[in-house]
PDB file of N, CA and C in Angstrom:
ATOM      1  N   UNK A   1      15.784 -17.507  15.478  1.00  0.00           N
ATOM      2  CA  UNK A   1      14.825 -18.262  16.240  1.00  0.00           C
ATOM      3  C   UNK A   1      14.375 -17.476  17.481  1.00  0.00           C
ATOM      4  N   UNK A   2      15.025 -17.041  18.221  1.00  0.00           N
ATOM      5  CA  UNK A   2      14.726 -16.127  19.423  1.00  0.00           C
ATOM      6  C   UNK A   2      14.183 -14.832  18.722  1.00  0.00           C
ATOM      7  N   UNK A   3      14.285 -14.016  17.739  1.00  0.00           N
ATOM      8  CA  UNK A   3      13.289 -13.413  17.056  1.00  0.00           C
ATOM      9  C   UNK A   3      11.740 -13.662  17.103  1.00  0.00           C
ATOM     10  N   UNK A   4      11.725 -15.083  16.424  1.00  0.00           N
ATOM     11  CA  UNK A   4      10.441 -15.157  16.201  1.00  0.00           C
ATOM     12  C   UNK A   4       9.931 -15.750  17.790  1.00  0.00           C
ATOM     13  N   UNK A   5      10.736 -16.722  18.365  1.00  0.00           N
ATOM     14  CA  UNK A   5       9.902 -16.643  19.787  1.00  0.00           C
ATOM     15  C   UNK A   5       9.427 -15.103  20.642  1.00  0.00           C
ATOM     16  N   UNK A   6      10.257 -14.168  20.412  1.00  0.00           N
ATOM     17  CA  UNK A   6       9.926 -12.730  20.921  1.00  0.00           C
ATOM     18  C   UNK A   6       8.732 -12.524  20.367  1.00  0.00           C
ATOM     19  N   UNK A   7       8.447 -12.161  19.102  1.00  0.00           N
ATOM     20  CA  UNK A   7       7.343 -12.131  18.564  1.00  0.00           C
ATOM     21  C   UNK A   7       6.510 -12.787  19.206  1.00  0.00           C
ATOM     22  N   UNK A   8       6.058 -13.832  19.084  1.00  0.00           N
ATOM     23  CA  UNK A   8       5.254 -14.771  19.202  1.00  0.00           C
ATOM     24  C   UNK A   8       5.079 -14.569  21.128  1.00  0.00           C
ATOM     25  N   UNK A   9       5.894 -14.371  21.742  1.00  0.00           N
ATOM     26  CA  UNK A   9       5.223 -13.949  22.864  1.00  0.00           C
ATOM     27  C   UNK A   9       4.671 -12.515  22.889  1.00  0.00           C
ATOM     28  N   UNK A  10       5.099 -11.324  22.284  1.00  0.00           N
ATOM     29  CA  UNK A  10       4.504 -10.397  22.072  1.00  0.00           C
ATOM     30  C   UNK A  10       3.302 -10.502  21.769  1.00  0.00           C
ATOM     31  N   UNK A  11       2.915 -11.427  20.964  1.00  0.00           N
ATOM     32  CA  UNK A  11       1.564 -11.340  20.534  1.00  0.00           C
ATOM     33  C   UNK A  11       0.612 -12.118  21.217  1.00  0.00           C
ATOM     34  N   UNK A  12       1.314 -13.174  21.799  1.00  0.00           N
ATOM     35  CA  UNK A  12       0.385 -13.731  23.139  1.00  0.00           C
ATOM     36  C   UNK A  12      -0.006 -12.792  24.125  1.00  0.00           C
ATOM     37  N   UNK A  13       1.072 -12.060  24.552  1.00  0.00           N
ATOM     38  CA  UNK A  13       0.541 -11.232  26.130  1.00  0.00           C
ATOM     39  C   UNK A  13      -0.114  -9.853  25.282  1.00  0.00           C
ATOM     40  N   UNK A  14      -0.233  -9.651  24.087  1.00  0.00           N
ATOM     41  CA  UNK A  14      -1.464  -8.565  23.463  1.00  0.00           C
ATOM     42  C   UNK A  14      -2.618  -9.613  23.435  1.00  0.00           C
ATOM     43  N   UNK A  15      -2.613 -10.400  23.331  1.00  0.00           N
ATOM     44  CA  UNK A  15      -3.955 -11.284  23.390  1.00  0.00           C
ATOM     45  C   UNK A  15      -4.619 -11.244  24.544  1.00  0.00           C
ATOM     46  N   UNK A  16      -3.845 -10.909  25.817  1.00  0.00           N
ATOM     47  CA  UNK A  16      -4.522 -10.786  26.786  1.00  0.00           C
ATOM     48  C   UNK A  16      -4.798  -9.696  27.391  1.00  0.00           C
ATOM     49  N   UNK A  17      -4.749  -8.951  26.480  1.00  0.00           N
ATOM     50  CA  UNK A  17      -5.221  -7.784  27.138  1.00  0.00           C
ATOM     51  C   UNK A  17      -6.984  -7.463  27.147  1.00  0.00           C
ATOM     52  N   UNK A  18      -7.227  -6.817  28.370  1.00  0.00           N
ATOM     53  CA  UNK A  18      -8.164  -5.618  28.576  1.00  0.00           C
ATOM     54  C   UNK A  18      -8.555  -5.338  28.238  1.00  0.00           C
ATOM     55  N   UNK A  19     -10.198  -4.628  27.648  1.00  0.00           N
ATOM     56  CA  UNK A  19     -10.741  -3.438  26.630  1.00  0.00           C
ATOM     57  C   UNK A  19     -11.881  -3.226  27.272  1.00  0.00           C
ATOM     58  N   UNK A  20     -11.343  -2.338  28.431  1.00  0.00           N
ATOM     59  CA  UNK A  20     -12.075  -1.754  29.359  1.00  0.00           C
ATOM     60  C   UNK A  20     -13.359  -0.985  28.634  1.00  0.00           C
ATOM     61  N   UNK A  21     -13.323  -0.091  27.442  1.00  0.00           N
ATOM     62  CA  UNK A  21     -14.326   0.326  26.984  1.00  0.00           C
ATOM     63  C   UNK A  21     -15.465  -0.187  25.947  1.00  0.00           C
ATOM     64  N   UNK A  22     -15.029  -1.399  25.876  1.00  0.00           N
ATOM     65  CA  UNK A  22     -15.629  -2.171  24.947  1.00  0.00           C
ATOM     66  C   UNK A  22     -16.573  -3.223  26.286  1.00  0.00           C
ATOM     67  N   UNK A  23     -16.015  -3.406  27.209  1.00  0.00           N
ATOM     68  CA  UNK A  23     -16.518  -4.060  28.439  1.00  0.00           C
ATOM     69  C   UNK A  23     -17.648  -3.073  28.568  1.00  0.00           C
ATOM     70  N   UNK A  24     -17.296  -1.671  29.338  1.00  0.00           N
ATOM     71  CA  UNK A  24     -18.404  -0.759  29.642  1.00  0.00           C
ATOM     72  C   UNK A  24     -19.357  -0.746  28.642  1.00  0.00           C
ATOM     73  N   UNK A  25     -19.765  -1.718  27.378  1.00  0.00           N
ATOM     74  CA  UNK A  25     -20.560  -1.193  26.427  1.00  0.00           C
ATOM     75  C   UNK A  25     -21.899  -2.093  26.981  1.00  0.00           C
ATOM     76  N   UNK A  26     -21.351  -3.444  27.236  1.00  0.00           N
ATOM     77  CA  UNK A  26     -22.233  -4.434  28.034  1.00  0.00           C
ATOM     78  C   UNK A  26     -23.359  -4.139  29.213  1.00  0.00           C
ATOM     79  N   UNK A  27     -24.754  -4.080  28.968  1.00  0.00           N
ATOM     80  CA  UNK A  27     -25.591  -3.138  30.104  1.00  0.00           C
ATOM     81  C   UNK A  27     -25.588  -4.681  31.164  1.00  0.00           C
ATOM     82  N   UNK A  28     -26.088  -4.487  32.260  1.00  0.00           N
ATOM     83  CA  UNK A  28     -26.316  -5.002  33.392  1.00  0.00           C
ATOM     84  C   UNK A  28     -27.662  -6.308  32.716  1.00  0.00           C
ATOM     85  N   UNK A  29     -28.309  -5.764  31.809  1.00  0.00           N
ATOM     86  CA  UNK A  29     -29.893  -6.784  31.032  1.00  0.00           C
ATOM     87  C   UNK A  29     -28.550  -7.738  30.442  1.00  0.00           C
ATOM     88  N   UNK A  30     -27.704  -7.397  29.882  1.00  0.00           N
ATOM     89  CA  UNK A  30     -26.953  -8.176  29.073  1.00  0.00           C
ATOM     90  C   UNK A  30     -26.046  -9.260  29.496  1.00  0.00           C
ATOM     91  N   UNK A  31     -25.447  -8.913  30.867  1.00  0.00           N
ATOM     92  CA  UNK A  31     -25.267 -10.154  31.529  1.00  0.00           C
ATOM     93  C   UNK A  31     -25.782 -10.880  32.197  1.00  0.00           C
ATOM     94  N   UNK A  32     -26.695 -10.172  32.133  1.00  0.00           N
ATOM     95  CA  UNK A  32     -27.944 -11.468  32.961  1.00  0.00           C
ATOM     96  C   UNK A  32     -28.431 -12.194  31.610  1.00  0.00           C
ATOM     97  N   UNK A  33     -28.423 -12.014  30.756  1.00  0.00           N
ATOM     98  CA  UNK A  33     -29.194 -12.757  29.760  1.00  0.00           C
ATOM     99  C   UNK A  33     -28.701 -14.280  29.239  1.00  0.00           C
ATOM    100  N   UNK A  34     -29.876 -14.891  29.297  1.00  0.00           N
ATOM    101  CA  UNK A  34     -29.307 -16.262  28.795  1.00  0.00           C
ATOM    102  C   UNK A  34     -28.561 -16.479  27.491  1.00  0.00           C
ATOM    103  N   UNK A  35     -27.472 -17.823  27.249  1.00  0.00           N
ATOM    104  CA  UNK A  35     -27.072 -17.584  25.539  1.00  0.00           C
ATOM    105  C   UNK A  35     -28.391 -18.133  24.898  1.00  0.00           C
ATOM    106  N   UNK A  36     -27.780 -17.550  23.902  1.00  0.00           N
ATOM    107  CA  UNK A  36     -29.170 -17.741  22.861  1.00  0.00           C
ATOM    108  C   UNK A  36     -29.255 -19.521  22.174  1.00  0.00           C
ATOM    109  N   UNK A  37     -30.324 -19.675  22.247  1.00  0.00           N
ATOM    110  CA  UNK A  37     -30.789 -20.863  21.524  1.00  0.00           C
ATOM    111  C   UNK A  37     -29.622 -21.199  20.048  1.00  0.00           C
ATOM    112  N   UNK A  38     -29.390 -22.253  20.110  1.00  0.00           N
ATOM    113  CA  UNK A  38     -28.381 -22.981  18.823  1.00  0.00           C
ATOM    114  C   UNK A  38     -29.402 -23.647  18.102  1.00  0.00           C
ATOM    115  N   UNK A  39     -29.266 -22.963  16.649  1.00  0.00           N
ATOM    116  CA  UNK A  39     -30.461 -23.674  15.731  1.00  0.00           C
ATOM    117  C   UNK A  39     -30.254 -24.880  14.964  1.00  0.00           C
ATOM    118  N   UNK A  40     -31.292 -25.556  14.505  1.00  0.00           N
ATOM    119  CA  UNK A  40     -30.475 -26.914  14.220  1.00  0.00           C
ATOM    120  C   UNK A  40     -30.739 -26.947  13.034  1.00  0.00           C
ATOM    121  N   UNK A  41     -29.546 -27.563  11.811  1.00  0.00           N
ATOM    122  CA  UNK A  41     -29.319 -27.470  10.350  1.00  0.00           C
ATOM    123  C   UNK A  41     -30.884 -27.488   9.959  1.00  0.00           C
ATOM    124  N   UNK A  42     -31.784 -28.546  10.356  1.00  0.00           N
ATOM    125  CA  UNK A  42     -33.002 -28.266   9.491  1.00  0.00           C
ATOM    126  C   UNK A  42     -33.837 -27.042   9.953  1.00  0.00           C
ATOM    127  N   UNK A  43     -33.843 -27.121  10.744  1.00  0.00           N
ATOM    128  CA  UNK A  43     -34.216 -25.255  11.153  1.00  0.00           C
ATOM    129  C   UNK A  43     -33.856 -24.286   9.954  1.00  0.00           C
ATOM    130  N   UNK A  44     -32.544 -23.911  10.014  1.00  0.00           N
ATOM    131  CA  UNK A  44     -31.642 -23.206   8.805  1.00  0.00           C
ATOM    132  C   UNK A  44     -32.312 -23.311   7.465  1.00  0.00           C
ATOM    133  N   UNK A  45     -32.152 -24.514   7.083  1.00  0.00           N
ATOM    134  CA  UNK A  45     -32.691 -24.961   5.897  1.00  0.00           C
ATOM    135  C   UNK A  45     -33.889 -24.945   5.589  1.00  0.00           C
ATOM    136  N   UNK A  46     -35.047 -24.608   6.211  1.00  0.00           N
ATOM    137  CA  UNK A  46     -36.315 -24.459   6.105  1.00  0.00           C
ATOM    138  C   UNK A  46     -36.648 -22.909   6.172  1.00  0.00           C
ATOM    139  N   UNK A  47     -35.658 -22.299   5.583  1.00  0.00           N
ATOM    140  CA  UNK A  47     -36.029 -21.019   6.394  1.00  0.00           C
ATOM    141  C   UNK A  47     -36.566 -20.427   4.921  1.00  0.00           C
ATOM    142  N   UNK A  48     -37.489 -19.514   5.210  1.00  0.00           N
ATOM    143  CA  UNK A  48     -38.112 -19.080   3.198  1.00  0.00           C
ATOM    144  C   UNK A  48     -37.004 -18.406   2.496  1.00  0.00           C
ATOM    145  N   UNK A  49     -37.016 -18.299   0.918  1.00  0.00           N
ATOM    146  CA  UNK A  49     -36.463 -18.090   0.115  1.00  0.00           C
ATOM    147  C   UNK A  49     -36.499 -16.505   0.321  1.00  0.00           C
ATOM    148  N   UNK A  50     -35.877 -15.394   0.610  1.00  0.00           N
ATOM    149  CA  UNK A  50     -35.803 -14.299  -0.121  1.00  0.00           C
ATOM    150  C   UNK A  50     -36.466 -13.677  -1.248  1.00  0.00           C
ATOM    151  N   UNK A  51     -37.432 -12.774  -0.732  1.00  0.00           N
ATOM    152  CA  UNK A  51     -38.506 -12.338  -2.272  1.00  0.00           C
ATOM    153  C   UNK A  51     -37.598 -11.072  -2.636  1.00  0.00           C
ATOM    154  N   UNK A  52     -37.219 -10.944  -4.175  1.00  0.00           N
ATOM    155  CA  UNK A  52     -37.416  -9.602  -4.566  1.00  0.00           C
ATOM    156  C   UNK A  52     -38.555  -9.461  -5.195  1.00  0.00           C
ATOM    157  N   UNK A  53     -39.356  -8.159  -4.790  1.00  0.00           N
ATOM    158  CA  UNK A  53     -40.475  -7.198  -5.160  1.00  0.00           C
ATOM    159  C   UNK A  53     -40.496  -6.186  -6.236  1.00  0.00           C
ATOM    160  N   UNK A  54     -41.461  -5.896  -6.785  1.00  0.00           N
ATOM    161  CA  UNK A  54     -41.472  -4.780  -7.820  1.00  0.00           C
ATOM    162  C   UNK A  54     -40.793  -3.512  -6.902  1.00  0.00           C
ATOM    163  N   UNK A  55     -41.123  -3.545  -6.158  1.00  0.00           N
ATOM    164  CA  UNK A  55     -40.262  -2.046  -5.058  1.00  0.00           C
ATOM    165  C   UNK A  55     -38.962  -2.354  -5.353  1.00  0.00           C
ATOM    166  N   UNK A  56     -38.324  -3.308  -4.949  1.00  0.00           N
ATOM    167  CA  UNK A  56     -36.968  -3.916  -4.606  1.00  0.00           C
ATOM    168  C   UNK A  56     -36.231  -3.544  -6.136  1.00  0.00           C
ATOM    169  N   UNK A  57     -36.827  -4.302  -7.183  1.00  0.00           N
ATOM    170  CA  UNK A  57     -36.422  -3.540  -8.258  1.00  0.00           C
ATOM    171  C   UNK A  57     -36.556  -2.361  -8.675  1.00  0.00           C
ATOM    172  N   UNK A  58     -37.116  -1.560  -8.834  1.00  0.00           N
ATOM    173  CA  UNK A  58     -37.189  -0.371  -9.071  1.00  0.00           C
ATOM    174  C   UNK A  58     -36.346   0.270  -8.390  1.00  0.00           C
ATOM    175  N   UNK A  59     -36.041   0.285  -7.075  1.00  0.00           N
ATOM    176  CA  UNK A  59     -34.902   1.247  -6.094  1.00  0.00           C
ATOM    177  C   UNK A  59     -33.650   0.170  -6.846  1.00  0.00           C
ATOM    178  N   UNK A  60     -33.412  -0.727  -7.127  1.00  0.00           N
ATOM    179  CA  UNK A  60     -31.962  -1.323  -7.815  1.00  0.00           C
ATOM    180  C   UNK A  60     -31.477  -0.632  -8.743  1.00  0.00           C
ATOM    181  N   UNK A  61     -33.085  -0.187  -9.393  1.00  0.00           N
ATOM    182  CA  UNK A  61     -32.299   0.223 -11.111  1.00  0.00           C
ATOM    183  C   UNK A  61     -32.490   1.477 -11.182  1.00  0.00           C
ATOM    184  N   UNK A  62     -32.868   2.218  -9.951  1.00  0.00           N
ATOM    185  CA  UNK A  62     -32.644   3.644  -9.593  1.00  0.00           C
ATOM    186  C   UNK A  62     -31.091   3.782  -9.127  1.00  0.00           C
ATOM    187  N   UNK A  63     -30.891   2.752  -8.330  1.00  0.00           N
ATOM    188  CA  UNK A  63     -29.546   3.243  -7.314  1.00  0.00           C
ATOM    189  C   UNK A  63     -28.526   3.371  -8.549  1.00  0.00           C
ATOM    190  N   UNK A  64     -28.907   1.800  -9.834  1.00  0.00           N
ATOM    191  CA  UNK A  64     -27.360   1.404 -10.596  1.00  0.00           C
ATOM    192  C   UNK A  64     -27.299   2.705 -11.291  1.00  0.00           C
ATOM    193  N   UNK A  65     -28.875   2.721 -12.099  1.00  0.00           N
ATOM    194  CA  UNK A  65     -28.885   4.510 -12.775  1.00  0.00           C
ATOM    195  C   UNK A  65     -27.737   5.447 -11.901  1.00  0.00           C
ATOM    196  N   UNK A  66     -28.299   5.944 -10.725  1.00  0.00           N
ATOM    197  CA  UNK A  66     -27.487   7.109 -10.070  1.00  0.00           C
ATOM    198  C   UNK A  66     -25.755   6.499 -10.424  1.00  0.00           C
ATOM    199  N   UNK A  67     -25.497   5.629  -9.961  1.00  0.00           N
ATOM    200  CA  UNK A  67     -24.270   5.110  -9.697  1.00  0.00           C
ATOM    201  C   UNK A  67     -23.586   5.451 -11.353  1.00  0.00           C
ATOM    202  N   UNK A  68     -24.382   4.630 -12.500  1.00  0.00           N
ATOM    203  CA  UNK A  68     -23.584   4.922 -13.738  1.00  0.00           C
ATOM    204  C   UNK A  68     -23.402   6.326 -13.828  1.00  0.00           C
ATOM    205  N   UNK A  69     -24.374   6.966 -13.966  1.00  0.00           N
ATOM    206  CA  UNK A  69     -24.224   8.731 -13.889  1.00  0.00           C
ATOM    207  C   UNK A  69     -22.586   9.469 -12.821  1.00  0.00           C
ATOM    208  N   UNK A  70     -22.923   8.771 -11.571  1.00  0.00           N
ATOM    209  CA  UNK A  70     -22.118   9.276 -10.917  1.00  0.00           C
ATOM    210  C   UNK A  70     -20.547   8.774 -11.431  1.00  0.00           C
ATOM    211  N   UNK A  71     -20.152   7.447 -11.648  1.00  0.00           N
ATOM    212  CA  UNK A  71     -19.252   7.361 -12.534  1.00  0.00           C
ATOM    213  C   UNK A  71     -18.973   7.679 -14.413  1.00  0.00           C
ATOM    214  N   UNK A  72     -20.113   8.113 -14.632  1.00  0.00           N
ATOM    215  CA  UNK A  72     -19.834   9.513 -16.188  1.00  0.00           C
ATOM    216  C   UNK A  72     -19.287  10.432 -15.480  1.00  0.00           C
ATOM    217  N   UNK A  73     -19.922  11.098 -14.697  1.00  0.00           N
ATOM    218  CA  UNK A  73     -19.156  12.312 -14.467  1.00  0.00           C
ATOM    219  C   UNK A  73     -17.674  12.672 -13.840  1.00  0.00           C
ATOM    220  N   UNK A  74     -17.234  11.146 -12.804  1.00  0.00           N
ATOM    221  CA  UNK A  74     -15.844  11.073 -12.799  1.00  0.00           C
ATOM    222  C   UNK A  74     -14.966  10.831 -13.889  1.00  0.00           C
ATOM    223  N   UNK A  75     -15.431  10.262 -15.020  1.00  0.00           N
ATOM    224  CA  UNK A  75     -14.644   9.885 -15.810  1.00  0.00           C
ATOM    225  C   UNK A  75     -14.252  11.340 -16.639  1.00  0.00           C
ATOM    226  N   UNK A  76     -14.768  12.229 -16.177  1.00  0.00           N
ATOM    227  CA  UNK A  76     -14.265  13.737 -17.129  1.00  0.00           C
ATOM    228  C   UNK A  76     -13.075  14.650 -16.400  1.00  0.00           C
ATOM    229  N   UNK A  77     -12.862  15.542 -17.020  1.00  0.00           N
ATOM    230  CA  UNK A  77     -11.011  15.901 -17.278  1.00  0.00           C
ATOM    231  C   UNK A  77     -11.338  16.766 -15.570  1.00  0.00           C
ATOM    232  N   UNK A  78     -10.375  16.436 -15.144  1.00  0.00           N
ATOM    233  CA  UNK A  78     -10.829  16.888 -13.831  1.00  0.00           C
ATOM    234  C   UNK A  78      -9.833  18.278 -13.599  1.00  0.00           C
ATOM    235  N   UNK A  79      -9.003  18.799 -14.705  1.00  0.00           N
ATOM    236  CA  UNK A  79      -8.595  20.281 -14.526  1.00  0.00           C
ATOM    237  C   UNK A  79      -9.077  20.815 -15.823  1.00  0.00           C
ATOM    238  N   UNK A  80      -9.360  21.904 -16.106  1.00  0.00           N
ATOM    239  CA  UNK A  80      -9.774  22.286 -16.781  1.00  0.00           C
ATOM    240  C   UNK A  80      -9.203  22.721 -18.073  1.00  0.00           C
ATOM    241  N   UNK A  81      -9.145  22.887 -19.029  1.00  0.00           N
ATOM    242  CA  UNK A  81      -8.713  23.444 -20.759  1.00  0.00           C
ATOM    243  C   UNK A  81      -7.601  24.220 -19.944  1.00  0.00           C
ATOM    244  N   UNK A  82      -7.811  25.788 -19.417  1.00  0.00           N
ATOM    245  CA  UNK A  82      -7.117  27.241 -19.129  1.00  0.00           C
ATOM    246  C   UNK A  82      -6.087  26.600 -17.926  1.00  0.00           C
ATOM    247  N   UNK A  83      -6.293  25.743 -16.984  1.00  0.00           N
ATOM    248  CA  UNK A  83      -5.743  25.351 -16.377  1.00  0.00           C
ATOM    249  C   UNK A  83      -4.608  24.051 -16.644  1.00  0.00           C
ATOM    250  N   UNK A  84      -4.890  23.758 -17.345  1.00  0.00           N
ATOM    251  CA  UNK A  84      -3.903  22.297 -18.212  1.00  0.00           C
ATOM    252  C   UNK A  84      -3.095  23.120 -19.261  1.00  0.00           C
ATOM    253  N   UNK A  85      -3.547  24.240 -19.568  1.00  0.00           N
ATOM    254  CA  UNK A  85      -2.433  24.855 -20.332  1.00  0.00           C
ATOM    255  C   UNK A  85      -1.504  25.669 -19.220  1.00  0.00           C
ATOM    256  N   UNK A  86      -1.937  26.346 -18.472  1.00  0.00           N
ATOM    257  CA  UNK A  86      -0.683  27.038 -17.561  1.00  0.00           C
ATOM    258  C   UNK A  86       0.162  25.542 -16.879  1.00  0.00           C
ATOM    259  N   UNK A  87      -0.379  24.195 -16.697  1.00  0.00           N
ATOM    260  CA  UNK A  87       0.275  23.208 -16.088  1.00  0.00           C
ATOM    261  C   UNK A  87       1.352  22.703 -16.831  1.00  0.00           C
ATOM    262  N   UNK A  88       1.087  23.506 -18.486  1.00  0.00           N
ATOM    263  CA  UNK A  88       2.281  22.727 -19.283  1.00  0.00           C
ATOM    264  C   UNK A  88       3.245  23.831 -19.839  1.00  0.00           C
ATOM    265  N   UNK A  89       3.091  24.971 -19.276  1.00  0.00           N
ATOM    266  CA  UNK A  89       3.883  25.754 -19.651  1.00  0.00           C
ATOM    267  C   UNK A  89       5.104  25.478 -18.959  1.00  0.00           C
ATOM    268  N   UNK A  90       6.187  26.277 -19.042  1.00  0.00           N
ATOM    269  CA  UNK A  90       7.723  25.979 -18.073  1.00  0.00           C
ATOM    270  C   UNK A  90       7.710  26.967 -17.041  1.00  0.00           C
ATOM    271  N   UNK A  91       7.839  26.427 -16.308  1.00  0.00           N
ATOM    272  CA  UNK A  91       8.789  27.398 -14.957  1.00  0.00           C
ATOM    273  C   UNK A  91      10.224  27.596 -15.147  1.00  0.00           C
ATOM    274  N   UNK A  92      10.259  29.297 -15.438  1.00  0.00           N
ATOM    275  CA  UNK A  92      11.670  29.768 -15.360  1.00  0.00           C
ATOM    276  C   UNK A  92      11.905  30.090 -14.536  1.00  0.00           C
ATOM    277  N   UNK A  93      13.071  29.768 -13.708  1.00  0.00           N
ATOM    278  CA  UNK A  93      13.544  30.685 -12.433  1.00  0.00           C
ATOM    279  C   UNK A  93      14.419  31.233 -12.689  1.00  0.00           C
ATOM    280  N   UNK A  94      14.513  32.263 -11.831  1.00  0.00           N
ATOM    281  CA  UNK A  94      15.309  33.628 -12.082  1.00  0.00           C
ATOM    282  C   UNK A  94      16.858  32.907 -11.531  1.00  0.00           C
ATOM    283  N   UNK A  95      18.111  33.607 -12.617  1.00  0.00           N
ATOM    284  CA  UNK A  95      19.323  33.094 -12.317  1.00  0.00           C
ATOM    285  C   UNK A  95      19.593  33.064 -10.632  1.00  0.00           C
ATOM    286  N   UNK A  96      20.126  32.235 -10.165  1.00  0.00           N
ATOM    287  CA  UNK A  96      20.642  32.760  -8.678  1.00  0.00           C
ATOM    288  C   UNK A  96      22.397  33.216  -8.930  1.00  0.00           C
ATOM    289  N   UNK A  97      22.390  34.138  -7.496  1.00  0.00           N
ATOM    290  CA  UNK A  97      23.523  34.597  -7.369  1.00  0.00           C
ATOM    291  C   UNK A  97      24.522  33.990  -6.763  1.00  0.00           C
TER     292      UNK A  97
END
């Protein structure tokens, strides 16, 4: 039990930490800026459908093309004939003294 309370405060006082460089990322426009507007469900829901385009397809069935190609060519013997035979030969070592 005192285990897991250790823990469990460990991970509280990392919760409070600092991230000084993640702070410096924030410009001076950015804290001045108001929060942003909260949209309301019918807002959301009215929003248009997503078009795919003759463009949109064509770069799809270009990319899947490249992609099948690029997985043919992983699927081949990735050492070679001359080299898979010296891998199955034996290593003799010389007697020791």
């Amino acid at each position: 039990m005192k285990r897991l309370a250790a823990i469990a405060l460990a991970f509280s006082l990392a919760a409070c930490a600092d991230f000084p460089e993640l702070d410096a990322t924030i410009t001076p426009e950015m804290r001045r800026a108001d929060f942003p507007r909260l949209a309301t469900i019918s807002e959301l829901q009215n929003t248009p459908e997503p078009r795919i385009t003759e463009a949109t397809q064509t770069g799809l069935e270009a990319r899947i093309a490249a992609l099948r190609a690029r997985a043919g060519r992983l699927r081949g013997a990735v050492v070679g004939p001359e080299a898979q035979k010296r891998l199955n030969t034996r290593v003799s070592l010389p007697p020791s003294d």
